[in-house]
PDB file of N, CA and C in Angstrom:
ATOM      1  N   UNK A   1       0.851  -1.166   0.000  1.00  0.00           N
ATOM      2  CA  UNK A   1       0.000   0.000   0.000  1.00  0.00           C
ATOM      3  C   UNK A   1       0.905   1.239   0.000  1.00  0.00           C
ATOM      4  N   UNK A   2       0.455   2.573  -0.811  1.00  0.00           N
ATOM      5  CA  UNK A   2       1.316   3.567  -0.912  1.00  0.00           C
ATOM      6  C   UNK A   2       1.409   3.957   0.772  1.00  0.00           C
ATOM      7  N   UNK A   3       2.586   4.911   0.400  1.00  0.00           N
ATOM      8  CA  UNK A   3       2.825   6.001   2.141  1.00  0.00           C
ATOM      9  C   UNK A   3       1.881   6.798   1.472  1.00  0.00           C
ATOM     10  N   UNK A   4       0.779   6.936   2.376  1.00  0.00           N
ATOM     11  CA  UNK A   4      -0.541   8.481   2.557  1.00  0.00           C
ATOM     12  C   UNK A   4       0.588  10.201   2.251  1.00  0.00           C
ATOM     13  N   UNK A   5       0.441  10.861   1.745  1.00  0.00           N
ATOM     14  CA  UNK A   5       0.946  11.923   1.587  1.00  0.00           C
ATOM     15  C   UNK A   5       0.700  12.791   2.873  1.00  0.00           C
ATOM     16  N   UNK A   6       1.848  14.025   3.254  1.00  0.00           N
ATOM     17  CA  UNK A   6       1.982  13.938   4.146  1.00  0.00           C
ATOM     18  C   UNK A   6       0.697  15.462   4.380  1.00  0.00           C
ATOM     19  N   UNK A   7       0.054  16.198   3.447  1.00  0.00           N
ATOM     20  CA  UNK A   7      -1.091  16.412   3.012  1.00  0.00           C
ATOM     21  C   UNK A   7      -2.471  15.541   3.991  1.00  0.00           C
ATOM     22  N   UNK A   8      -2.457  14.807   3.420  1.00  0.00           N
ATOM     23  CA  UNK A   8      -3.977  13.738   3.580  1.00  0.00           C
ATOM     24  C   UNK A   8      -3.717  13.209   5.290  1.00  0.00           C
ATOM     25  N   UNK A   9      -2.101  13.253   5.765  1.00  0.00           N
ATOM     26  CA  UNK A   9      -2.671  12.996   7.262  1.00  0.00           C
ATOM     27  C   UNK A   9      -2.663  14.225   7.779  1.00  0.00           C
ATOM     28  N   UNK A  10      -2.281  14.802   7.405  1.00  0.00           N
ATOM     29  CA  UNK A  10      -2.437  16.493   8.029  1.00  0.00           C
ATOM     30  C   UNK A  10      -4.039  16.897   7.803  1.00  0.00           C
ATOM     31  N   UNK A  11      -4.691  16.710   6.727  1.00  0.00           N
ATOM     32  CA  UNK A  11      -6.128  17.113   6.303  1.00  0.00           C
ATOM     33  C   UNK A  11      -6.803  16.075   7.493  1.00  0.00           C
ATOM     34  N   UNK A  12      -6.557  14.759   7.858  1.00  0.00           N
ATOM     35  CA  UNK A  12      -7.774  13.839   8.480  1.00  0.00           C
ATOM     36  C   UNK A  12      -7.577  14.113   9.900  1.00  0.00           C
ATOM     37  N   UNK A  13      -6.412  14.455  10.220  1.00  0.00           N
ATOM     38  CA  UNK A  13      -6.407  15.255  12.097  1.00  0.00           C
ATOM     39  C   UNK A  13      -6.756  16.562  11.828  1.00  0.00           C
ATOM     40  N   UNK A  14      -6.790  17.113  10.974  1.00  0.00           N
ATOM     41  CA  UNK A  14      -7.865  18.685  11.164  1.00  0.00           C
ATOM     42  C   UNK A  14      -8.861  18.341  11.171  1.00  0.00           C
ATOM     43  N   UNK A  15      -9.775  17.462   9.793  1.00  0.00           N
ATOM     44  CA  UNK A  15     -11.265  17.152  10.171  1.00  0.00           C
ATOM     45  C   UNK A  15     -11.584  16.476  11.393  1.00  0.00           C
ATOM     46  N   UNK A  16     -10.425  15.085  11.810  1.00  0.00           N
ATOM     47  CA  UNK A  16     -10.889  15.101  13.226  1.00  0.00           C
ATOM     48  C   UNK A  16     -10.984  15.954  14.139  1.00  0.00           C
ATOM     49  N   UNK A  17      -9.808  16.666  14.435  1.00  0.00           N
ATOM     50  CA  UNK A  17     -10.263  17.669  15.227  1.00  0.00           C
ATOM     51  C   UNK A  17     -11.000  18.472  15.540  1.00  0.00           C
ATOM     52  N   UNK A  18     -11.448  19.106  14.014  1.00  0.00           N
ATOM     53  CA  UNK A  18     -12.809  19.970  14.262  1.00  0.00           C
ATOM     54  C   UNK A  18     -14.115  19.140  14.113  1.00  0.00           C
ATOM     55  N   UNK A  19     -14.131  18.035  14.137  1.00  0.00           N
ATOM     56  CA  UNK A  19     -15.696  17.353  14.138  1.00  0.00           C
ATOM     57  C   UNK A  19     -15.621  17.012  15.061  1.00  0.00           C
ATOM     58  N   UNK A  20     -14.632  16.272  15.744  1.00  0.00           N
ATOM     59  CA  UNK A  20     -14.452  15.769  16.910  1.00  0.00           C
ATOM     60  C   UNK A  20     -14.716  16.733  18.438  1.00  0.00           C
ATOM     61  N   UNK A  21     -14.001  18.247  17.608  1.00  0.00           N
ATOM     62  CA  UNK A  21     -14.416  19.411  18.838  1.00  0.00           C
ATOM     63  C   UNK A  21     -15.613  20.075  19.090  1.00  0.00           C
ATOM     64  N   UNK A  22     -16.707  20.101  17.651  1.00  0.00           N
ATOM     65  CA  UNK A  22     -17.800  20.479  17.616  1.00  0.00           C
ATOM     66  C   UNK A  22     -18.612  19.801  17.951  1.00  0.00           C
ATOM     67  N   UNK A  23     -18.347  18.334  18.263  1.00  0.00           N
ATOM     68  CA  UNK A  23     -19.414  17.628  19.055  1.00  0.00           C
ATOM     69  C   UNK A  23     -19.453  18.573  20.454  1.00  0.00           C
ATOM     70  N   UNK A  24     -18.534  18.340  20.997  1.00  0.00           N
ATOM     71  CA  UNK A  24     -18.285  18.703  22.959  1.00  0.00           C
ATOM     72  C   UNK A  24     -19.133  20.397  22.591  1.00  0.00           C
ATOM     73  N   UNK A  25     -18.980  21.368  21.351  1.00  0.00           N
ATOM     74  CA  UNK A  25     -19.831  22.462  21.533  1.00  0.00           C
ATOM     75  C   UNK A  25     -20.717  22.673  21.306  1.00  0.00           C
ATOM     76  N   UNK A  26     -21.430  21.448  20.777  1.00  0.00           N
ATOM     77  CA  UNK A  26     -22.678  21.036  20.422  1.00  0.00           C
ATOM     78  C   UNK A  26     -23.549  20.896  21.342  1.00  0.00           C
ATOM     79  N   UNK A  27     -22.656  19.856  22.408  1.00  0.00           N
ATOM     80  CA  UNK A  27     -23.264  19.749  24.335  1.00  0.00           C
ATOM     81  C   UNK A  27     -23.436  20.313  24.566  1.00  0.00           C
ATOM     82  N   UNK A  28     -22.191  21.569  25.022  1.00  0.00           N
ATOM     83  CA  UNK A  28     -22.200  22.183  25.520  1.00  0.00           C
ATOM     84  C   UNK A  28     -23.857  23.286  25.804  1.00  0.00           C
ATOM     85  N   UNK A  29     -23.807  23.343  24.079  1.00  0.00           N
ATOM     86  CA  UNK A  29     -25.236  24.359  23.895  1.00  0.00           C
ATOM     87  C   UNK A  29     -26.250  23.680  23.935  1.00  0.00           C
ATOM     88  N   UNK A  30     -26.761  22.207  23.953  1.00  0.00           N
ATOM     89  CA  UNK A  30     -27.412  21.828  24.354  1.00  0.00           C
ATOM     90  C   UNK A  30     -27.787  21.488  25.853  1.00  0.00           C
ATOM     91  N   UNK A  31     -26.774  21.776  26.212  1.00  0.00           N
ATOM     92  CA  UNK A  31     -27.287  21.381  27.852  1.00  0.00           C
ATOM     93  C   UNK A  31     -27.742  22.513  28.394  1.00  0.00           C
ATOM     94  N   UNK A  32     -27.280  23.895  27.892  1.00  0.00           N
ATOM     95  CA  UNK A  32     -27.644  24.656  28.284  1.00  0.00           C
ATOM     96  C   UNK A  32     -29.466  25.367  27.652  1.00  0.00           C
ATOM     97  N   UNK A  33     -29.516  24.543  27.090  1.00  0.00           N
ATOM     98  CA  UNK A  33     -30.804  24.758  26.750  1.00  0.00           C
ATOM     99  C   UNK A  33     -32.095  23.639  26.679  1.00  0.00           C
ATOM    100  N   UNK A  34     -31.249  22.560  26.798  1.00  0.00           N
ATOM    101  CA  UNK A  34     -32.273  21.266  26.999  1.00  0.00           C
ATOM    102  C   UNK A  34     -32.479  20.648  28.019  1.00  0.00           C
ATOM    103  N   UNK A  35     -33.097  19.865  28.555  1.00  0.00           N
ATOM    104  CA  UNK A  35     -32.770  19.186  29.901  1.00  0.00           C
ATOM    105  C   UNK A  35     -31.945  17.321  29.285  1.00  0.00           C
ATOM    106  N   UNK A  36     -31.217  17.446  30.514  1.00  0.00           N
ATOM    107  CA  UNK A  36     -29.950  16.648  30.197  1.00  0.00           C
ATOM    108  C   UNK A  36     -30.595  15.143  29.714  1.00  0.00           C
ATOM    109  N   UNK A  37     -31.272  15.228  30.008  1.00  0.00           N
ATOM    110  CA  UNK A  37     -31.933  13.396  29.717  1.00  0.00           C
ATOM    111  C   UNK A  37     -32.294  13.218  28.163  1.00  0.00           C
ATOM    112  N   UNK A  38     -33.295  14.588  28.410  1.00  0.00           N
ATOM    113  CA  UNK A  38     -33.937  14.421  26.421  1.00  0.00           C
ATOM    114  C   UNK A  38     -32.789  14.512  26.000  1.00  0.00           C
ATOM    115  N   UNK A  39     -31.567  15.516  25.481  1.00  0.00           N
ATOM    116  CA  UNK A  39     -30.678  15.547  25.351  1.00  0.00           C
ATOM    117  C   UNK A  39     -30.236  14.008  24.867  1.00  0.00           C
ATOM    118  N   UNK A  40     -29.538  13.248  26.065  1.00  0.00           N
ATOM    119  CA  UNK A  40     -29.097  12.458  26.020  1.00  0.00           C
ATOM    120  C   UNK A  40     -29.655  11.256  24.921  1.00  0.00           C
ATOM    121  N   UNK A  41     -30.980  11.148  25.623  1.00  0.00           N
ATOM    122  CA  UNK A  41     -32.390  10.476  24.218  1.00  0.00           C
ATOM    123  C   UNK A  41     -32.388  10.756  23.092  1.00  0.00           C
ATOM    124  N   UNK A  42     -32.221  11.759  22.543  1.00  0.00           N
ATOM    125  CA  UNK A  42     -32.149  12.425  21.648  1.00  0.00           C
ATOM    126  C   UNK A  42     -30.865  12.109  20.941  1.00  0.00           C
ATOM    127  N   UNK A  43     -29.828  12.552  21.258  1.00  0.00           N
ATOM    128  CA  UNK A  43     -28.903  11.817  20.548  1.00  0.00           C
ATOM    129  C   UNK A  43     -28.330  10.535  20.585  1.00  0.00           C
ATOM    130  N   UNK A  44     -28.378   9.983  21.428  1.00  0.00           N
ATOM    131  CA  UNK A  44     -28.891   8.313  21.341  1.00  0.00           C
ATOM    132  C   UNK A  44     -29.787   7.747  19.834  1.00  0.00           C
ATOM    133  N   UNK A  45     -31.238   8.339  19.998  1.00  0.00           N
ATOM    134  CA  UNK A  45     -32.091   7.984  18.946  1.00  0.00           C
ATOM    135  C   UNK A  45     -31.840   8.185  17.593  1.00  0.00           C
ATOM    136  N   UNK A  46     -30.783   9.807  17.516  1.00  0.00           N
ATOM    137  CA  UNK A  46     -30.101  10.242  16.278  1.00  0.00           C
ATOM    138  C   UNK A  46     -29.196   8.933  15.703  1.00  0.00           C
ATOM    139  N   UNK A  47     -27.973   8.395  16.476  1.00  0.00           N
ATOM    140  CA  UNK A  47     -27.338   7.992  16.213  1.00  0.00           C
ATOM    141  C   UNK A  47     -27.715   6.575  16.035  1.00  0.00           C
ATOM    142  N   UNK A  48     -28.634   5.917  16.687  1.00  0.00           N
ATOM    143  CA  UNK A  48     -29.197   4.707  16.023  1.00  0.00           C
ATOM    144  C   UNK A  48     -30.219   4.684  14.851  1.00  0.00           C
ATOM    145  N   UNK A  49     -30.589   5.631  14.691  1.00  0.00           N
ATOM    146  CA  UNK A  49     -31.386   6.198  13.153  1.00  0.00           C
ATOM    147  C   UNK A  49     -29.965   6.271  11.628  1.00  0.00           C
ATOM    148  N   UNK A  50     -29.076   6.678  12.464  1.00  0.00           N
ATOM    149  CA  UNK A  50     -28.232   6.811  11.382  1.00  0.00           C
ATOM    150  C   UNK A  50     -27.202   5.938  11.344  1.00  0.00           C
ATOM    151  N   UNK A  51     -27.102   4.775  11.773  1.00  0.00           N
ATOM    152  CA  UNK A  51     -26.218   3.811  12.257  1.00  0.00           C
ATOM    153  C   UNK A  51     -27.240   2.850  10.803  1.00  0.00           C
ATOM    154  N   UNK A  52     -28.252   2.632  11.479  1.00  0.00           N
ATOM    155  CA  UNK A  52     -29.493   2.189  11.045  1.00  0.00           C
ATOM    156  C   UNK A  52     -29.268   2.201   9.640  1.00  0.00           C
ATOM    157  N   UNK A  53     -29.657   3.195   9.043  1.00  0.00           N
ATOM    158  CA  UNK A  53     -29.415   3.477   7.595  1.00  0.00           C
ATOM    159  C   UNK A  53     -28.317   3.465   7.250  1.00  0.00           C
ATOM    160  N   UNK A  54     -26.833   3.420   7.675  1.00  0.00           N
ATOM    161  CA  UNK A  54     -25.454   3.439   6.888  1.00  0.00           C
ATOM    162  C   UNK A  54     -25.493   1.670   7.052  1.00  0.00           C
ATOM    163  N   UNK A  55     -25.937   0.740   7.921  1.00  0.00           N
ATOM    164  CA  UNK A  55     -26.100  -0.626   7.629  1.00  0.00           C
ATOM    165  C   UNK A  55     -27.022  -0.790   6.385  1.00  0.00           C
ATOM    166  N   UNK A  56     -28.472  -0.594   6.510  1.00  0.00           N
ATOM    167  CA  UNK A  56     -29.413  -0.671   5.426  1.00  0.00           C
ATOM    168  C   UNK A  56     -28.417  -0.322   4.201  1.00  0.00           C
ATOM    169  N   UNK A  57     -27.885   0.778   3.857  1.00  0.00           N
ATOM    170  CA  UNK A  57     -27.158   1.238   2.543  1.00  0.00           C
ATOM    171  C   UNK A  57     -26.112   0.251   1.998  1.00  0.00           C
ATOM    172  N   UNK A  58     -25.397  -0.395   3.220  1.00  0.00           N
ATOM    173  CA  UNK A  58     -24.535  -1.474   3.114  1.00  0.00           C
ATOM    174  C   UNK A  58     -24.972  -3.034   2.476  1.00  0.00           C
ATOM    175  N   UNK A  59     -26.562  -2.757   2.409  1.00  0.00           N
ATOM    176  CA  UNK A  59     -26.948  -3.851   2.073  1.00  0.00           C
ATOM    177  C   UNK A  59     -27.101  -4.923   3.738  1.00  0.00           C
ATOM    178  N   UNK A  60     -27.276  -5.038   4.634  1.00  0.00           N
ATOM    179  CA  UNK A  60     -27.817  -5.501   5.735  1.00  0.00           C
ATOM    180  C   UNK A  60     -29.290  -5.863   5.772  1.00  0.00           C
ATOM    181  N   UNK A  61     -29.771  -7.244   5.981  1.00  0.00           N
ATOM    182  CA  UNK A  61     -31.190  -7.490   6.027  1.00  0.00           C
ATOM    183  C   UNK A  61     -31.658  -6.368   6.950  1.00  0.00           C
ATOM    184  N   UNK A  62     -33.437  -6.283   6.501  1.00  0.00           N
ATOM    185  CA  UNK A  62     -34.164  -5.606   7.515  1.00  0.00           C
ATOM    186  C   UNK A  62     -33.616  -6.964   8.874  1.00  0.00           C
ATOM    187  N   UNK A  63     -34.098  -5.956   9.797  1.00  0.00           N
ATOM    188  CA  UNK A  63     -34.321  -7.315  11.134  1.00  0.00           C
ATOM    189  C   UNK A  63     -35.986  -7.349  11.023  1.00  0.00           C
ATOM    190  N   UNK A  64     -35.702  -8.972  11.909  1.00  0.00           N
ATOM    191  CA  UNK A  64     -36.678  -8.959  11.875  1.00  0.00           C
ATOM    192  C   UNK A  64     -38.159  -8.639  13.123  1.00  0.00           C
ATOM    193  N   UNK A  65     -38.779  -8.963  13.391  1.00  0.00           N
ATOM    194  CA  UNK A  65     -39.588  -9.054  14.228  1.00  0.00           C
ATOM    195  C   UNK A  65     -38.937  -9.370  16.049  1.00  0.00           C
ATOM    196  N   UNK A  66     -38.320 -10.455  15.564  1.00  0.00           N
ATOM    197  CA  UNK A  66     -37.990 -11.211  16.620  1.00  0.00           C
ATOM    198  C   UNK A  66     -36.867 -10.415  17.364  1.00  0.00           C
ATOM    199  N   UNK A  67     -36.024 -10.253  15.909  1.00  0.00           N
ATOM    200  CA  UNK A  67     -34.312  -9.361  16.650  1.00  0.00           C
ATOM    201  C   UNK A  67     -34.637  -7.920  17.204  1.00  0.00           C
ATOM    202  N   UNK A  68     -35.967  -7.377  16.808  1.00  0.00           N
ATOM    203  CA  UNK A  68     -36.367  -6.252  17.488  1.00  0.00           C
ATOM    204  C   UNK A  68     -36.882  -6.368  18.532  1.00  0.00           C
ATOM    205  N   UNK A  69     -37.598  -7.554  19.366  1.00  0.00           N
ATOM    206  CA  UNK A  69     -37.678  -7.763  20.600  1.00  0.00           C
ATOM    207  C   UNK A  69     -37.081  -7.984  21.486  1.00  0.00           C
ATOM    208  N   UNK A  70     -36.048  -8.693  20.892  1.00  0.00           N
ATOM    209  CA  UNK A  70     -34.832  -8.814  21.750  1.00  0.00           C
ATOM    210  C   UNK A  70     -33.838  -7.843  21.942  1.00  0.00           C
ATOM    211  N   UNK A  71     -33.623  -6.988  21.301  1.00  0.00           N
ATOM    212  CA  UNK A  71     -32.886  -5.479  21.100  1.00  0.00           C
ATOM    213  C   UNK A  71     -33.783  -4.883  22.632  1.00  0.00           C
ATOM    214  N   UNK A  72     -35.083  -5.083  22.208  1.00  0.00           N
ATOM    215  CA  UNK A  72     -35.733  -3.782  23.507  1.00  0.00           C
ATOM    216  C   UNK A  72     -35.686  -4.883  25.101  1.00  0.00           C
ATOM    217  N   UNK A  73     -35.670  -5.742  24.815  1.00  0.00           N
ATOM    218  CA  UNK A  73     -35.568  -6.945  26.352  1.00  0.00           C
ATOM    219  C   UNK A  73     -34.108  -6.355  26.392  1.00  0.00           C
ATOM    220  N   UNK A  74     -33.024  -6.671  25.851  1.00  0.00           N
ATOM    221  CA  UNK A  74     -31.575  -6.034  26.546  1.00  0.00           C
ATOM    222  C   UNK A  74     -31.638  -4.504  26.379  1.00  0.00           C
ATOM    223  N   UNK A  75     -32.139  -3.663  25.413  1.00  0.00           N
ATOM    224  CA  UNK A  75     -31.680  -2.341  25.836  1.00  0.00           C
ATOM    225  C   UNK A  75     -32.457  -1.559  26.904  1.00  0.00           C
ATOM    226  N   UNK A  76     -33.839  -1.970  26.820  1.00  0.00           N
ATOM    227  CA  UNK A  76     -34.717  -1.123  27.600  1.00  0.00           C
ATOM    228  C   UNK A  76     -34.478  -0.966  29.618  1.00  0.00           C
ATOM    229  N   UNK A  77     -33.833  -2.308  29.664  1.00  0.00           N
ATOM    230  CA  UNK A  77     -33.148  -2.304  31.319  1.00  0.00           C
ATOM    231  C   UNK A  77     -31.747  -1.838  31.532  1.00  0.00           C
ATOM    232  N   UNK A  78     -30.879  -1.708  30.124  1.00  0.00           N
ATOM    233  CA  UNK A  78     -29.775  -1.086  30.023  1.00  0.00           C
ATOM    234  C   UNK A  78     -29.834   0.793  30.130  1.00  0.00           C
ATOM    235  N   UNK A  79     -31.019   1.239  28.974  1.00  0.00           N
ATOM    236  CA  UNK A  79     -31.191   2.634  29.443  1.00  0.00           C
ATOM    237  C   UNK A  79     -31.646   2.699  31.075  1.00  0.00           C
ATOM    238  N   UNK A  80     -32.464   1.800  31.156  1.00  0.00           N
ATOM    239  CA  UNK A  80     -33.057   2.540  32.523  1.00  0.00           C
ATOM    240  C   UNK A  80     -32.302   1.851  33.775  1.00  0.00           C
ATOM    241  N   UNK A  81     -31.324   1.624  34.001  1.00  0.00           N
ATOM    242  CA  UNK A  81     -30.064   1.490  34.777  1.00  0.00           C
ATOM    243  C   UNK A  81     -29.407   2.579  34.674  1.00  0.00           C
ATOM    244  N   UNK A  82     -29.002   2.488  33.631  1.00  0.00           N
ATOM    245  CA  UNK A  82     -27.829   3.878  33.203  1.00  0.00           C
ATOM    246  C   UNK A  82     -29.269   5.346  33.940  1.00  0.00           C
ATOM    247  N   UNK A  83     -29.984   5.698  33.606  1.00  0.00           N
ATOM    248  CA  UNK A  83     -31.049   6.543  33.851  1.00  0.00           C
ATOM    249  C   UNK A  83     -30.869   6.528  35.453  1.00  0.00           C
ATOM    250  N   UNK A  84     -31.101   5.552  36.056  1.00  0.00           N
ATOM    251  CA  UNK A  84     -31.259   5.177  37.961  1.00  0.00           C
ATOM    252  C   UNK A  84     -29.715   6.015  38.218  1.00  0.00           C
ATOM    253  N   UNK A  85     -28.719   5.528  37.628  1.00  0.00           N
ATOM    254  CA  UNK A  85     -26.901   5.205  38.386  1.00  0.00           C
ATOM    255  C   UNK A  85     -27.307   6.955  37.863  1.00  0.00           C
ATOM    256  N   UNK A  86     -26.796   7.637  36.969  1.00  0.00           N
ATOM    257  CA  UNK A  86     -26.691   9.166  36.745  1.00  0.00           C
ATOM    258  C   UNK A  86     -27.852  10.010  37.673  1.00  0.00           C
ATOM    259  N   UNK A  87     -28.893   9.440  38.042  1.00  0.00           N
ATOM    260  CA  UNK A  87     -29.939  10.385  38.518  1.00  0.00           C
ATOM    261  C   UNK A  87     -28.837  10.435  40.068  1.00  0.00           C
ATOM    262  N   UNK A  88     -28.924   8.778  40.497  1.00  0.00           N
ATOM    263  CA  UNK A  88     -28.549   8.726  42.055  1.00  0.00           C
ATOM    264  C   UNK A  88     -27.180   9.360  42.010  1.00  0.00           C
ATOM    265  N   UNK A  89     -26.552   9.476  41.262  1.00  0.00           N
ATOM    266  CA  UNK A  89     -24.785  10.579  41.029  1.00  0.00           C
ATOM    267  C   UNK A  89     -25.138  11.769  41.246  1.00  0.00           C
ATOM    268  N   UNK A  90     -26.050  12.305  40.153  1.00  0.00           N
ATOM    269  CA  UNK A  90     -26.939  13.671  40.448  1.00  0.00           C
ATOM    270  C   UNK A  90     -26.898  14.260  42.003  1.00  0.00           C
ATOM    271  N   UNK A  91     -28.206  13.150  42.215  1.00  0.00           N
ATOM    272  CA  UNK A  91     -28.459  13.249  43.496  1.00  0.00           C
ATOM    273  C   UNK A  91     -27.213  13.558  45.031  1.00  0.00           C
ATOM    274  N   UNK A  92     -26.461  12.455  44.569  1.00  0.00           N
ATOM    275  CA  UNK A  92     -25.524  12.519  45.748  1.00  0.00           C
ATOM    276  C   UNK A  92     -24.641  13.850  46.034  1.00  0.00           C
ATOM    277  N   UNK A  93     -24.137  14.255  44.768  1.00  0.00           N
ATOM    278  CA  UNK A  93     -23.294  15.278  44.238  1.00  0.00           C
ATOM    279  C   UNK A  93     -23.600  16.726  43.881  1.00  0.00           C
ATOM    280  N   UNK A  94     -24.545  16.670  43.674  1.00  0.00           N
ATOM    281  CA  UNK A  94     -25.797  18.078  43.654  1.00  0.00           C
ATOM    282  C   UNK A  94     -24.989  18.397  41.906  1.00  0.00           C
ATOM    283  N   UNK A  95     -24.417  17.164  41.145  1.00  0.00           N
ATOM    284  CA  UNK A  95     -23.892  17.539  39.534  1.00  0.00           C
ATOM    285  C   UNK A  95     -23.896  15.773  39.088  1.00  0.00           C
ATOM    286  N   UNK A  96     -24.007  15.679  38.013  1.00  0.00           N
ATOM    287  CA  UNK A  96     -23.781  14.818  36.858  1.00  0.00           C
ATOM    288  C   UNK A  96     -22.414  14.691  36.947  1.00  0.00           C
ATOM    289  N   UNK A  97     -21.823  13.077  36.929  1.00  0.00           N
ATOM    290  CA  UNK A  97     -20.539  12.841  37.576  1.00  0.00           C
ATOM    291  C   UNK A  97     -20.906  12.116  35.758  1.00  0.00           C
ATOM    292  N   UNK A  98     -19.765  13.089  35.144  1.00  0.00           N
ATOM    293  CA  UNK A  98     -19.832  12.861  33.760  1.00  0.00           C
ATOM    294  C   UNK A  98     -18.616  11.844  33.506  1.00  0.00           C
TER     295      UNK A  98
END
């Protein structure tokens, strides 16, 4: 495989960097204007919507019936754990122990 020019790794740590940094100012302004949970839901739901479709595009069966029940039996006690442990952090700390 060629050596990458020294161009193209210089260009992919700038785009990381600035996509990578505009997420955290993305939070930032969202927290200050949303409440932290929807927030959190919210981009959760984004990112499995678009996870979703870059598989579908890949050619990935639909799932089916079944693999979607089982997705919500393991995730639905996984969010609402994670939901309990951050509230009771909240709670203890009078802040979100990020």
């Amino acid at each position: 495989m060629p050596r990458p020019s020294k161009f193209l790794i210089l260009s992919a740590f700038a785009a990381l960097y600035l996509i990578w940094g505009s997420t955290y100012l993305g939070i930032l302004f969202a927290i200050q204007s949303i409440p932290p949970f929807l927030m959190a839901g919210v981009r959760f739901f984004l990112a499995g919507i678009i996870m979703y479709a870059i598989a579908r595009l890949q050619g990935a069966p639909k799932p089916d019936p079944a693999t979607w029940r089982d997705a919500i039996i393991v995730g639905a006690p996984a969010i609402e754990a994670a939901r309990r442990f951050t509230k009771r952090a909240w709670s203890q700390t009078g802040c979100a122990a990020w």
